[in-house]
N, C-alpha and C. Protein backbone atom coordinates (compact mmCIF):
# COMPACT_ATOMS: atom_id res chain seq x y z
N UNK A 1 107.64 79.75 229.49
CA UNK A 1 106.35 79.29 229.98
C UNK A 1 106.39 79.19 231.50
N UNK A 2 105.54 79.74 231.98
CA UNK A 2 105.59 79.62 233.57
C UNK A 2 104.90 78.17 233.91
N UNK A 3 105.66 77.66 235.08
CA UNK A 3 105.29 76.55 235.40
C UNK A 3 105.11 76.42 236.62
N UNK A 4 103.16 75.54 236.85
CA UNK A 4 102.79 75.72 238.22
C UNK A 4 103.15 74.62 239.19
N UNK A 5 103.04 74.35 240.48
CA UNK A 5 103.46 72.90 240.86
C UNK A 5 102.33 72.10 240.94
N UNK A 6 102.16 70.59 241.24
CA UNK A 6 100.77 70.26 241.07
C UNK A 6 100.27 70.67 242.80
N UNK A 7 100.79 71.07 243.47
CA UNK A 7 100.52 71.43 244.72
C UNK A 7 99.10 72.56 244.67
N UNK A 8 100.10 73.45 243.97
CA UNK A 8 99.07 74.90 243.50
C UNK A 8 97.79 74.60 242.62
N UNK A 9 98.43 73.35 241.71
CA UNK A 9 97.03 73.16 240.81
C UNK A 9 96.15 73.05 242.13
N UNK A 10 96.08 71.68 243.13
CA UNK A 10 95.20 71.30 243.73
C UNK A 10 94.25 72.37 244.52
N UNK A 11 95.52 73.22 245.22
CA UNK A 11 94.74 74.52 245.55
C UNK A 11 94.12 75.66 244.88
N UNK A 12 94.06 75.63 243.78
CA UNK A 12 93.37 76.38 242.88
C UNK A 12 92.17 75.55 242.50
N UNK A 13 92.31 74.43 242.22
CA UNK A 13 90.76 73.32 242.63
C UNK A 13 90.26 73.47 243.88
N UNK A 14 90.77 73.36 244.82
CA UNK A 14 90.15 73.23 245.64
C UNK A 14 89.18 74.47 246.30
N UNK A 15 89.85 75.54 246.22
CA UNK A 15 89.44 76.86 246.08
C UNK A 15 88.21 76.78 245.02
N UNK A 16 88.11 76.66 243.62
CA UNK A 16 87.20 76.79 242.38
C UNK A 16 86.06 75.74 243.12
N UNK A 17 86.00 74.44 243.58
CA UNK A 17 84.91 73.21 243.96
C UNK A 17 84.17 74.13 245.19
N UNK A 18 85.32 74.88 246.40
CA UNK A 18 84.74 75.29 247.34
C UNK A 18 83.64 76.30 247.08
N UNK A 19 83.86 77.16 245.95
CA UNK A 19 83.11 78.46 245.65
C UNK A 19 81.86 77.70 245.04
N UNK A 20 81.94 76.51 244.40
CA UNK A 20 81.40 75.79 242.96
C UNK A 20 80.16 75.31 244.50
N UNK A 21 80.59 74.44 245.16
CA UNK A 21 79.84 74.06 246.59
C UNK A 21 79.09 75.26 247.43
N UNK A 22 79.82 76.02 247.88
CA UNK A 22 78.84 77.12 248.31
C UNK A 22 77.73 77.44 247.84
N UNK A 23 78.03 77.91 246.53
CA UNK A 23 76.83 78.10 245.00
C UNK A 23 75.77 77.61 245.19
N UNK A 24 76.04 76.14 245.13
CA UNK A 24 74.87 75.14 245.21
C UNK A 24 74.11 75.23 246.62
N UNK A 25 74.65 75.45 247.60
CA UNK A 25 74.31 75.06 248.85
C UNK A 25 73.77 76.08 249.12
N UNK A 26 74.20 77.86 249.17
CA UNK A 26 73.92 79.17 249.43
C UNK A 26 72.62 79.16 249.15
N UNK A 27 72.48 79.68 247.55
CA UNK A 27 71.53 80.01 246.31
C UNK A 27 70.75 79.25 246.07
N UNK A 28 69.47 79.34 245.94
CA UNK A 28 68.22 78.66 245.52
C UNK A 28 68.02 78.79 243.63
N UNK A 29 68.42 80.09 243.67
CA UNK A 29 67.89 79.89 241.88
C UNK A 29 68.62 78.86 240.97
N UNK A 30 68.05 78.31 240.79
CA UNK A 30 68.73 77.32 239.47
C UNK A 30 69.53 77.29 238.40
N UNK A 31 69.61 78.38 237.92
CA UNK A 31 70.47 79.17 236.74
C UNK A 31 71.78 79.15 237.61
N UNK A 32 71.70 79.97 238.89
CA UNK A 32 72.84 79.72 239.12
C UNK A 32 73.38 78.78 240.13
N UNK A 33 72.61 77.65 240.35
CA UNK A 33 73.18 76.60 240.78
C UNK A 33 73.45 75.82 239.77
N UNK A 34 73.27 75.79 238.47
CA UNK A 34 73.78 75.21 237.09
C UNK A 34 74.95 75.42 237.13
N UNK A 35 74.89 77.36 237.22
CA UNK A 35 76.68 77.99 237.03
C UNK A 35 77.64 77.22 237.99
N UNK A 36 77.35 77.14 239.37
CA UNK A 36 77.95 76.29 240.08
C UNK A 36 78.02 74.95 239.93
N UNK A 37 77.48 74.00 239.59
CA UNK A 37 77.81 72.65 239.12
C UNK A 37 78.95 73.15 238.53
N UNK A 38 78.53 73.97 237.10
CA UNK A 38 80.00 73.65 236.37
C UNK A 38 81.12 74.26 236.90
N UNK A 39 81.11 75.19 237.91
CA UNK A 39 82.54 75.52 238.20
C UNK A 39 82.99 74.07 239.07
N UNK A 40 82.46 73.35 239.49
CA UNK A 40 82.86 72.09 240.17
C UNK A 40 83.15 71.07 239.43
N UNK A 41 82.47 70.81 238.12
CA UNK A 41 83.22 70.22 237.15
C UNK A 41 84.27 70.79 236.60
N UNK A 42 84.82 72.15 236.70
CA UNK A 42 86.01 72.49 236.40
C UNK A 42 86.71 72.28 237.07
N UNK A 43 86.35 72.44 238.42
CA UNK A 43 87.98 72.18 239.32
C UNK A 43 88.07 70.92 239.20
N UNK A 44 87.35 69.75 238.77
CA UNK A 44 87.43 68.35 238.93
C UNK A 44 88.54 68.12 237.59
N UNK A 45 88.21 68.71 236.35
CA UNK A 45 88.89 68.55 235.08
C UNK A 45 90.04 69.84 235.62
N UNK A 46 90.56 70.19 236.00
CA UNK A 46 91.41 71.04 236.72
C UNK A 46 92.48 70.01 237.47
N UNK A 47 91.86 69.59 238.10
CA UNK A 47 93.16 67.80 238.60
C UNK A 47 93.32 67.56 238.08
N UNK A 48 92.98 66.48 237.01
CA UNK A 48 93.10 65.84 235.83
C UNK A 48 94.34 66.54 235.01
N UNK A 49 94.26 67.43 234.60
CA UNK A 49 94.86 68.13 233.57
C UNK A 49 96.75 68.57 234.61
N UNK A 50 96.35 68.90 235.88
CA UNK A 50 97.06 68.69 236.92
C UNK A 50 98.37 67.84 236.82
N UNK A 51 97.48 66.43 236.79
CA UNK A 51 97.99 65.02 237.72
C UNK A 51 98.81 64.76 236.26
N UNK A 52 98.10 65.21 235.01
CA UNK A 52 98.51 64.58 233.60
C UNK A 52 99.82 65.02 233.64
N UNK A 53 99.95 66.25 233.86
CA UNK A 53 101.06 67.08 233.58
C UNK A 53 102.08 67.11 234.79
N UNK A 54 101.84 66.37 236.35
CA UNK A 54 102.98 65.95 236.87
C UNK A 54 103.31 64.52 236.50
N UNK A 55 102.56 63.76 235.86
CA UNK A 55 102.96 62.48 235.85
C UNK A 55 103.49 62.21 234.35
N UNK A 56 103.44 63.18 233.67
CA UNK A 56 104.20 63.39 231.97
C UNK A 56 102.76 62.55 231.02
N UNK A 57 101.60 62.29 231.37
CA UNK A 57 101.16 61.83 230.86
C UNK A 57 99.96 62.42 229.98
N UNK A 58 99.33 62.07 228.99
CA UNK A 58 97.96 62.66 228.48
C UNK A 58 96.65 62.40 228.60
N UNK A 59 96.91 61.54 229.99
CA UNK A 59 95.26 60.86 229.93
C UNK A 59 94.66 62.15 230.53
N UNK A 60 94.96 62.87 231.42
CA UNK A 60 94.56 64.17 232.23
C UNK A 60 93.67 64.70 231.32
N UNK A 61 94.64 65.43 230.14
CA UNK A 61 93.68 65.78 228.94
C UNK A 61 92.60 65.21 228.60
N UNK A 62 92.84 63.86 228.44
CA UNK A 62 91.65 63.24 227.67
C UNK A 62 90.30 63.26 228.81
N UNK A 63 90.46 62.94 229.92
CA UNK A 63 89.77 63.20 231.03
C UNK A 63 88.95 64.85 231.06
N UNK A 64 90.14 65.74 230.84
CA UNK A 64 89.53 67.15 230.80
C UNK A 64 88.61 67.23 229.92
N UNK A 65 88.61 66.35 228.50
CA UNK A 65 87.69 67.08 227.26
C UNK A 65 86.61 66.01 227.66
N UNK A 66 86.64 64.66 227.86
CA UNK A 66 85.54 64.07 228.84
C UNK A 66 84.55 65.26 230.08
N UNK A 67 85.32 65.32 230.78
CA UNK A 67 84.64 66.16 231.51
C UNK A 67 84.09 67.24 231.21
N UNK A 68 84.23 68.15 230.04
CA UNK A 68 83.97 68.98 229.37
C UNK A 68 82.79 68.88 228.73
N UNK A 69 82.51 67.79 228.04
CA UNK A 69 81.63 67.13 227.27
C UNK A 69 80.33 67.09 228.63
N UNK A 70 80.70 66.27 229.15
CA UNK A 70 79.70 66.22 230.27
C UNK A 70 78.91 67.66 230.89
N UNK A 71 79.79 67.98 230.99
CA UNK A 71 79.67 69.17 231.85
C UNK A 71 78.17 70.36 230.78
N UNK A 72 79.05 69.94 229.29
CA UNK A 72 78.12 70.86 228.21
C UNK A 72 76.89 69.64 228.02
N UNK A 73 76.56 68.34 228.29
CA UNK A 73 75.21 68.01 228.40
C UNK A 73 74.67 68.42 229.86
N UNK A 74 75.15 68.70 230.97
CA UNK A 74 74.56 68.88 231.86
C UNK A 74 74.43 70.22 231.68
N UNK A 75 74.42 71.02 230.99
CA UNK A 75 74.29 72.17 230.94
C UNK A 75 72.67 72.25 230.20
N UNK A 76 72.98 71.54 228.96
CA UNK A 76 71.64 71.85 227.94
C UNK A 76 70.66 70.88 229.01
N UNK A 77 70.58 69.88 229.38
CA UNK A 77 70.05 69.41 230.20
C UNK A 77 68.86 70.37 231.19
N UNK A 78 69.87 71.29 232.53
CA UNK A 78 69.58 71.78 233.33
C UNK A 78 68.61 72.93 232.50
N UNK A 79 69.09 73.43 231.54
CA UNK A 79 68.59 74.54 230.54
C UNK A 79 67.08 74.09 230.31
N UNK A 80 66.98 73.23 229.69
CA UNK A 80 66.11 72.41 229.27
C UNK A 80 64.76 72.22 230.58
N UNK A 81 65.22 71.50 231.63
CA UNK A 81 64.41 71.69 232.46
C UNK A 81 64.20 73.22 232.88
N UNK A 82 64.59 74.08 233.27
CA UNK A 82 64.42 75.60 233.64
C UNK A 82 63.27 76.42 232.58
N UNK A 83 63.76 75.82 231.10
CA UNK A 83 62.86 76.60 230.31
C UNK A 83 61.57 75.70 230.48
N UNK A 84 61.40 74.45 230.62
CA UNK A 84 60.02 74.08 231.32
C UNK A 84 59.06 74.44 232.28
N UNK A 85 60.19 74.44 232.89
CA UNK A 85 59.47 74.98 234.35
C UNK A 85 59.48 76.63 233.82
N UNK A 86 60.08 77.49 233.33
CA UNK A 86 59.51 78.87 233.02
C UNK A 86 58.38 79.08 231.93
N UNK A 87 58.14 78.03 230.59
CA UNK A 87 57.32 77.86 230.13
C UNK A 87 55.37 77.26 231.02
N UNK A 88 55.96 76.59 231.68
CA UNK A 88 54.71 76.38 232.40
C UNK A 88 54.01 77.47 233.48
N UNK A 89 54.86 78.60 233.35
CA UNK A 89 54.41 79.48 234.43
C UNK A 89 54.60 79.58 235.49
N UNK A 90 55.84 79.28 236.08
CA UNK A 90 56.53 79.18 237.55
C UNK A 90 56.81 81.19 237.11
N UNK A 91 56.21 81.32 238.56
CA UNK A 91 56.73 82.82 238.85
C UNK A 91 58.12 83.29 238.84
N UNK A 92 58.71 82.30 239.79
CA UNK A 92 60.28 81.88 239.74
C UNK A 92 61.17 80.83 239.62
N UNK A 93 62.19 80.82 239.64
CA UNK A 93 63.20 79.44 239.34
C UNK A 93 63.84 79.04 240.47
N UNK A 94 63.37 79.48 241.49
CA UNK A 94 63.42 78.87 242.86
C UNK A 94 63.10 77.27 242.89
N UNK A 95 64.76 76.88 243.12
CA UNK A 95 64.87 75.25 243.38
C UNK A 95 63.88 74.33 244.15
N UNK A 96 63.14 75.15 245.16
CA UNK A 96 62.05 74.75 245.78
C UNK A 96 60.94 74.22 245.05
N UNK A 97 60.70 75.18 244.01
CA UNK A 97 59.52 74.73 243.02
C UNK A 97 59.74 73.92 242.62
N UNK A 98 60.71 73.23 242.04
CA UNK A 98 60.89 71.72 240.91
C UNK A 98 60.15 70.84 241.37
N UNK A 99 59.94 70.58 242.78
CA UNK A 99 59.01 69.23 242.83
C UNK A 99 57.32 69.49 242.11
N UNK A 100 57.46 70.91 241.87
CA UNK A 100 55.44 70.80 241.52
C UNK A 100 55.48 70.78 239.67
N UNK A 101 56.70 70.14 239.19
CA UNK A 101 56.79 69.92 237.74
C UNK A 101 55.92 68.70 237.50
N UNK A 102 54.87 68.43 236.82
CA UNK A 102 54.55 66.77 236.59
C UNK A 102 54.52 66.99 235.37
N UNK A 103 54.62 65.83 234.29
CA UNK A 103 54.15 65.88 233.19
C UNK A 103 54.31 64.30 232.98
């Protein structure tokens, strides 16, 4: 089994949050500022799983499938709003539009 150091984990997070941040910040469409949230909840459950495994412990894990969980309601969530706003007739899913949602 190859084994990474937690050094590399961090930089492989940190790398995955940076791309996960750009995403959000770059890109206006929503779909894929969703995609980006979750790559930022991955590199976050990416430490975790990290720190578990330099410190011999399993909470990391339990943290990872926590974060996981989350990550899959913020998903149906974001989904959820998008198909609203495309059901109501938004031309596009330009993040700009969300404020003219009322209901």
């Amino acid at each position: 089994m190859l084994a990474f150091s937690f050094n590399d984990t961090l930089l492989v997070a940190t790398v995955l949050f940076s791309i996960g941040l750009a995403g959000v910040l770059v890109r206006r469409n929503m779909v894929f500022m969703l995609m980006s949230l979750d790559i930022m909840l991955n590199a976050a459950a990416l430490v975790f799983v990290g720190a578990g495994a330099r410190w011999h412990d399993a909470t990391g894990q339990v943290m990872f499938v926590l974060i996981l969980a989350l990550a899959a309601v913020e998903t149906a969530v974001g989904l959820a709003i998008i198909v609203c706003l495309h059901a109501r007739g938004r031309p596009t899913l330009d993040a700009d539009t969300g404020n003219l949602l009322r209901g």
